[in-house]
PDB file of N, CA and C in Angstrom:
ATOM      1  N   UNK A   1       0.841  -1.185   0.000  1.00  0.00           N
ATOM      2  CA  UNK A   1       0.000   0.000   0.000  1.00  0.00           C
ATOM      3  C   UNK A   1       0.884   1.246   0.000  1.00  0.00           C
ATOM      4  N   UNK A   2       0.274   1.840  -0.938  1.00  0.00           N
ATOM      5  CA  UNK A   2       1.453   3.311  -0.943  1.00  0.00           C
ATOM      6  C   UNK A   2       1.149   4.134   0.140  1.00  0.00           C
ATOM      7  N   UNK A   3       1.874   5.141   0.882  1.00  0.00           N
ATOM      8  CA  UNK A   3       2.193   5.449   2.186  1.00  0.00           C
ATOM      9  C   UNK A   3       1.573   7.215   1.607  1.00  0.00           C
ATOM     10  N   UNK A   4       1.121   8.126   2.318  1.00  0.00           N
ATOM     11  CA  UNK A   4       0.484   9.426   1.483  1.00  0.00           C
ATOM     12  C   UNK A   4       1.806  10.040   2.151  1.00  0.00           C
ATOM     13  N   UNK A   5       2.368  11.163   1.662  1.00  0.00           N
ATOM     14  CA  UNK A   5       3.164  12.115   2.427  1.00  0.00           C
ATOM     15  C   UNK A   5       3.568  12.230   3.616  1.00  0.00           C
ATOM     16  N   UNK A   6       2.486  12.631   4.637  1.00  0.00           N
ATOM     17  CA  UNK A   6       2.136  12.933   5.880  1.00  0.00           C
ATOM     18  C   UNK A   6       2.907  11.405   6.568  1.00  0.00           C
ATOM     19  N   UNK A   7       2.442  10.146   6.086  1.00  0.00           N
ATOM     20  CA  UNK A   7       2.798   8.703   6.815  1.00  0.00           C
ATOM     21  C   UNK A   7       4.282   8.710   6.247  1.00  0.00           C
ATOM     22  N   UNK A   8       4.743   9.479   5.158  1.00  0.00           N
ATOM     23  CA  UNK A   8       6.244   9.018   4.832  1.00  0.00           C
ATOM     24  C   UNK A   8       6.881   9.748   5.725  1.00  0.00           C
ATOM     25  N   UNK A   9       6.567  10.790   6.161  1.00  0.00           N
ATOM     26  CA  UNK A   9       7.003  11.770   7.174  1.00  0.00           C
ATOM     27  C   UNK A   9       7.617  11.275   8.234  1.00  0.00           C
ATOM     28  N   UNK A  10       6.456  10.347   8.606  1.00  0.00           N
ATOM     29  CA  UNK A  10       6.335   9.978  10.243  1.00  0.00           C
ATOM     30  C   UNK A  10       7.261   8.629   9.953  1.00  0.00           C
ATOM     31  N   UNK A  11       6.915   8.169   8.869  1.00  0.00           N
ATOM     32  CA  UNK A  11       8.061   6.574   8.961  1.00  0.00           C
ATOM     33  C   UNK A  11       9.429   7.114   8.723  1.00  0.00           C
ATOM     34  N   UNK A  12       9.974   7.703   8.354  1.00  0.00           N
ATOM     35  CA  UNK A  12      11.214   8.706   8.106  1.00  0.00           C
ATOM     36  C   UNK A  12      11.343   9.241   9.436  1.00  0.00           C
ATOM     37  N   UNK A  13      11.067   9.577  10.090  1.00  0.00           N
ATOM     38  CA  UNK A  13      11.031   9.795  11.586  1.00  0.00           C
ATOM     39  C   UNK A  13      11.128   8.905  12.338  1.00  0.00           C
ATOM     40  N   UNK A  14      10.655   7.790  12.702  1.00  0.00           N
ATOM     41  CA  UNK A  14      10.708   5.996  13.048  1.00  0.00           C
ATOM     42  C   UNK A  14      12.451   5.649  13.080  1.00  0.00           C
ATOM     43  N   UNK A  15      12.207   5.932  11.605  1.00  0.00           N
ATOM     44  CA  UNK A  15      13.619   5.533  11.241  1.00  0.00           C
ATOM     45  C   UNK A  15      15.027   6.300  11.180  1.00  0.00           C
ATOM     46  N   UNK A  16      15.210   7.439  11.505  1.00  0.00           N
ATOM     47  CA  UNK A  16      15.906   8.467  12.517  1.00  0.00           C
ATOM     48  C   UNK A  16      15.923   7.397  13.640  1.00  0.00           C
ATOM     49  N   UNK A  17      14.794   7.736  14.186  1.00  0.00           N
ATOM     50  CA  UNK A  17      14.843   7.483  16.018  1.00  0.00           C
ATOM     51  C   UNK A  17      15.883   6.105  16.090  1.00  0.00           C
ATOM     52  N   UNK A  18      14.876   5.093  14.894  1.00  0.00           N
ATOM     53  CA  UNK A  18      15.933   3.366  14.966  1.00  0.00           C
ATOM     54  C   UNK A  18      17.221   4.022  15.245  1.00  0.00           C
ATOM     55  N   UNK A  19      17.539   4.461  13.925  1.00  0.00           N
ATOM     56  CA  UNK A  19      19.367   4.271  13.649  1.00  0.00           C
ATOM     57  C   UNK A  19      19.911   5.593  15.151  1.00  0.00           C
ATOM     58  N   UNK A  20      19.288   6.379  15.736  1.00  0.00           N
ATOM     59  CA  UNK A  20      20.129   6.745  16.671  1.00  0.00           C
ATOM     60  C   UNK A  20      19.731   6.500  18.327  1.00  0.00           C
ATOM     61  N   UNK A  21      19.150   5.597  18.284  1.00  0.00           N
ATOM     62  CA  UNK A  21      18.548   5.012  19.760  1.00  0.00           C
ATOM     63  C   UNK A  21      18.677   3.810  19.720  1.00  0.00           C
ATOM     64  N   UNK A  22      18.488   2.885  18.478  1.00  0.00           N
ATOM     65  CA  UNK A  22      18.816   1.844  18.924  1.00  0.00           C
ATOM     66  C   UNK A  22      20.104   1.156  18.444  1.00  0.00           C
ATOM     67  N   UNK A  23      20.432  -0.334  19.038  1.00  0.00           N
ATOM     68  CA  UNK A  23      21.437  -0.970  18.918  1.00  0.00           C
ATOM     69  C   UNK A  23      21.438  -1.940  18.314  1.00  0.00           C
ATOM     70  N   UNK A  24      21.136  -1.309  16.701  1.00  0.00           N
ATOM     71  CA  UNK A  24      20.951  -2.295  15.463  1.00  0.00           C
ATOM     72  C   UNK A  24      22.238  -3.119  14.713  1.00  0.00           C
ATOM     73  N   UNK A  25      21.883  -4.365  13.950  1.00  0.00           N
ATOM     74  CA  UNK A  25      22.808  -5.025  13.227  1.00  0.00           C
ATOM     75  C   UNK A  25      23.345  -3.825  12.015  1.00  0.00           C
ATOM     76  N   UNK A  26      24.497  -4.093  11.568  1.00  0.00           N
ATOM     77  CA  UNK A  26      24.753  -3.448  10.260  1.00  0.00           C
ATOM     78  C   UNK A  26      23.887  -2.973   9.035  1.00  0.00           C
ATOM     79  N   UNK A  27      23.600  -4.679   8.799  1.00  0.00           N
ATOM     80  CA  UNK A  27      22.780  -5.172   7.861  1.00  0.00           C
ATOM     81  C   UNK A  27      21.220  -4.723   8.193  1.00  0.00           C
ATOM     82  N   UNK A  28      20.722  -4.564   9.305  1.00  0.00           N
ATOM     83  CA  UNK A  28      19.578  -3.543   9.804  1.00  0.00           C
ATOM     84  C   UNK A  28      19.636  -1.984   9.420  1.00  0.00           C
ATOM     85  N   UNK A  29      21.125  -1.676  10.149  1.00  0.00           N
ATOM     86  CA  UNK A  29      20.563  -0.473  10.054  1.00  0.00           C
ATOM     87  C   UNK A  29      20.926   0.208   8.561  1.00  0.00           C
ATOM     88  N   UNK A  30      21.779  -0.533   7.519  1.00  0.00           N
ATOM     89  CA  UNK A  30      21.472  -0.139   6.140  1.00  0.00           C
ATOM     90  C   UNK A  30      20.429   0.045   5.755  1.00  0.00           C
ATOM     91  N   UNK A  31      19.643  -1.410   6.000  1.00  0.00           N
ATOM     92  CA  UNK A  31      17.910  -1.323   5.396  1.00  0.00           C
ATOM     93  C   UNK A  31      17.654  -0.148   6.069  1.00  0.00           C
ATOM     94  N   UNK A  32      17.387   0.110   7.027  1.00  0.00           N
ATOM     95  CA  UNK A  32      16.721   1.390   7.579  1.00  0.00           C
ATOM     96  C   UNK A  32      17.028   2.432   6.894  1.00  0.00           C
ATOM     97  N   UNK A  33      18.475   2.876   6.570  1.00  0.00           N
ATOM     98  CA  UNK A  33      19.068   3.789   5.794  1.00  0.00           C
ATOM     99  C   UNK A  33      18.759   3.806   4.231  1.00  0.00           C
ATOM    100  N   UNK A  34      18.420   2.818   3.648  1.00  0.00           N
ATOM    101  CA  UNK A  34      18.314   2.919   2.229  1.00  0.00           C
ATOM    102  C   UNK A  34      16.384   3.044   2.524  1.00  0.00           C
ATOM    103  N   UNK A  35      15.909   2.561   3.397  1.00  0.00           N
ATOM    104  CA  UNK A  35      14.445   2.564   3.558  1.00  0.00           C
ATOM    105  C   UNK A  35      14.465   4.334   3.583  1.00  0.00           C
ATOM    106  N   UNK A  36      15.031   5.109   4.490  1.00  0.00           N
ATOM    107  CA  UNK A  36      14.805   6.374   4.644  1.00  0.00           C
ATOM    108  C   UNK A  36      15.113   7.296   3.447  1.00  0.00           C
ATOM    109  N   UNK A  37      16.166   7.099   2.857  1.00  0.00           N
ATOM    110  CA  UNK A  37      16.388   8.119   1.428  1.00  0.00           C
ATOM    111  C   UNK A  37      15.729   7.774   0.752  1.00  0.00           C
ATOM    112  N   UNK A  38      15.027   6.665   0.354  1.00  0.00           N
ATOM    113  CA  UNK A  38      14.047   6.319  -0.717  1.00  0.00           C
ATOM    114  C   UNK A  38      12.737   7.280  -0.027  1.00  0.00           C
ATOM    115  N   UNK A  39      12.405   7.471   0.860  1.00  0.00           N
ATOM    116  CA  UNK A  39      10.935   8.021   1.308  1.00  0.00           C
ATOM    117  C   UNK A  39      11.540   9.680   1.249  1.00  0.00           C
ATOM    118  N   UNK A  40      12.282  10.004   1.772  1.00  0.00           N
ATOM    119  CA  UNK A  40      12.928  11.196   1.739  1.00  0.00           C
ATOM    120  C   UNK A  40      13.049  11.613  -0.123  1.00  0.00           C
ATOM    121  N   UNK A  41      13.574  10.763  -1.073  1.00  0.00           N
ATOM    122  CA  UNK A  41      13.156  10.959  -2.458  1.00  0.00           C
ATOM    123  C   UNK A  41      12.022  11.194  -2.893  1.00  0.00           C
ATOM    124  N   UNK A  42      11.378  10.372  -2.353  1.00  0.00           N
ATOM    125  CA  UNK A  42       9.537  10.782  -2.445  1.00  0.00           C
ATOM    126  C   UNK A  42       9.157  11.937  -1.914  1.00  0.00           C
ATOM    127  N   UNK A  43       9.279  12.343  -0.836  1.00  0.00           N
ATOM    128  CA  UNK A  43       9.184  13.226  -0.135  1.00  0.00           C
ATOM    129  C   UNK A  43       9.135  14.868  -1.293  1.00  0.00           C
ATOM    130  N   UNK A  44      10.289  14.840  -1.397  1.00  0.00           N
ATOM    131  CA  UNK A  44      10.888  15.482  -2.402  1.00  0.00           C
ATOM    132  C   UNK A  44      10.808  15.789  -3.652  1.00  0.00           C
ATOM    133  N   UNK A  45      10.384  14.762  -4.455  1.00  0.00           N
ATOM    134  CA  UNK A  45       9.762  14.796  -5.835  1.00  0.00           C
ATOM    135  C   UNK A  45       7.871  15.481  -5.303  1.00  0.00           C
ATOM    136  N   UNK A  46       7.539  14.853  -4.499  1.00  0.00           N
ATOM    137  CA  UNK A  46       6.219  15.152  -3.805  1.00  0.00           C
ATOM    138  C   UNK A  46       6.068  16.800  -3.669  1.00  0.00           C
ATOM    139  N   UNK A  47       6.887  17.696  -2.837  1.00  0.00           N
ATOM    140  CA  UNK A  47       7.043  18.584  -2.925  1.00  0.00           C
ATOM    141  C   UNK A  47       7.054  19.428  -3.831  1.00  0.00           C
ATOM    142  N   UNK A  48       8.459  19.124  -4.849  1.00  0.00           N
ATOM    143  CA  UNK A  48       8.426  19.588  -6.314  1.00  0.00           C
ATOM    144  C   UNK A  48       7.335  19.694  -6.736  1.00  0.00           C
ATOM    145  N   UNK A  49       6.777  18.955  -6.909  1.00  0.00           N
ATOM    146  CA  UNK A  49       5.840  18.656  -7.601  1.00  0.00           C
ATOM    147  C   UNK A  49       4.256  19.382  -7.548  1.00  0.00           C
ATOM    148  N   UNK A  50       4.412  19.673  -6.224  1.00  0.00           N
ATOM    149  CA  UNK A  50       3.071  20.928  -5.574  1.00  0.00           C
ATOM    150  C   UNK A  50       3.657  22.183  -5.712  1.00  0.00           C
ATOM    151  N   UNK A  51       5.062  22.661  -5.707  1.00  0.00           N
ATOM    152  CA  UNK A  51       5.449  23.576  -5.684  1.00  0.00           C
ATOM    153  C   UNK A  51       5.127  24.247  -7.445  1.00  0.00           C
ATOM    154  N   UNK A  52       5.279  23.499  -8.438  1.00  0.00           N
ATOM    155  CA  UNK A  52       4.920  23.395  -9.639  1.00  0.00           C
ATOM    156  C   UNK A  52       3.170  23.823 -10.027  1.00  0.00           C
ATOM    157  N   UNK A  53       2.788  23.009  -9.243  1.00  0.00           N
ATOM    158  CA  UNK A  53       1.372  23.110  -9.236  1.00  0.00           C
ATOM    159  C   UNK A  53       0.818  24.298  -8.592  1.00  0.00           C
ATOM    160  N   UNK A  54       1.647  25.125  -7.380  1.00  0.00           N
ATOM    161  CA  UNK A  54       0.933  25.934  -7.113  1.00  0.00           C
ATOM    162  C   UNK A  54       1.889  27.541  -7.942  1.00  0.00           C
ATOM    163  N   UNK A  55       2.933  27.241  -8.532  1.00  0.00           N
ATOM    164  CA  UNK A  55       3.235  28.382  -9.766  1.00  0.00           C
ATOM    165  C   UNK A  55       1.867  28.406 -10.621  1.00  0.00           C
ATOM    166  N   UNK A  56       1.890  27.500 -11.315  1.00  0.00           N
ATOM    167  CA  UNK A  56       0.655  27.191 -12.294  1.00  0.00           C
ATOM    168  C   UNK A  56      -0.671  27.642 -12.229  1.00  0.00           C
ATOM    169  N   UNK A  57      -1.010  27.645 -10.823  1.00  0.00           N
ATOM    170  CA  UNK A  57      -2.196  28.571 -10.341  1.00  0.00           C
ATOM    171  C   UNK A  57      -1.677  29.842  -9.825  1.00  0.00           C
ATOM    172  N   UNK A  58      -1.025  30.171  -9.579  1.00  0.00           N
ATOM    173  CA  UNK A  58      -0.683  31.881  -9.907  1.00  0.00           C
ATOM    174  C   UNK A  58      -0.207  32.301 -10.605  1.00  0.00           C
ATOM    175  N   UNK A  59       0.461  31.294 -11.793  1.00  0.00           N
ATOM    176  CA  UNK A  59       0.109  32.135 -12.820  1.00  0.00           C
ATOM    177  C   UNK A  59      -0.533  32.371 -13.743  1.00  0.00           C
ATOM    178  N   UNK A  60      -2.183  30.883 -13.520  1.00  0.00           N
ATOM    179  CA  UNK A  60      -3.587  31.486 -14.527  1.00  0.00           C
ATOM    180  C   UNK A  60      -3.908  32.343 -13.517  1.00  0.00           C
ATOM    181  N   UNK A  61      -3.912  32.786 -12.155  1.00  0.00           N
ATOM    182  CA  UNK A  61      -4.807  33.687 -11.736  1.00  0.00           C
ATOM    183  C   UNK A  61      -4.141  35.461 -11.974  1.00  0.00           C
ATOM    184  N   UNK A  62      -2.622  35.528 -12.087  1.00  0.00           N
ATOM    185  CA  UNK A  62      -1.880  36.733 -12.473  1.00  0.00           C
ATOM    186  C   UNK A  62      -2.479  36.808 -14.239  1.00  0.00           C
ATOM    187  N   UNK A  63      -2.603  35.598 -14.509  1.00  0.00           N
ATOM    188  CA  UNK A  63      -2.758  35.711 -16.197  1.00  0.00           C
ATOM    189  C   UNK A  63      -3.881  36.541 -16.473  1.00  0.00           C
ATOM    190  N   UNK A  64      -5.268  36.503 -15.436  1.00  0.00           N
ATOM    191  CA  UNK A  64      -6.864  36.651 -15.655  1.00  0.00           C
ATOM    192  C   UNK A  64      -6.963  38.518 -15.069  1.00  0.00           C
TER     193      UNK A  64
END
């Protein structure tokens, strides 16, 4: 199930807390680490991507 923004947020946060509170395997706390820049990429394209969308509406409403 795809995760909306707001939940990538908070699992990106999860996974902070793992890698500096707890006393994970290597091989753990990579996954955690490659788990977090992948949501943090999303994150990001996500952003872009509204930031785009809300040029676009100011500039049909500067256009009118």
């Amino acid at each position: 199930m795809e995760l909306n923004f707001e939940d990538k947020i908070k699992r990106i946060e999860e996974i902070v807390n793992s890698l500096e509170n707890d006393e994970l395997s290597m091989d753990s706390m990579l996954n955690l680490y490659e788990q977090g820049t992948a949501l943090i990429k999303e994150c990001r394209n996500y952003i872009n991507s509204a930031e785009l969308k809300f040029i676009n509406i100011s500039e049909k409403i500067n256009d009118n």
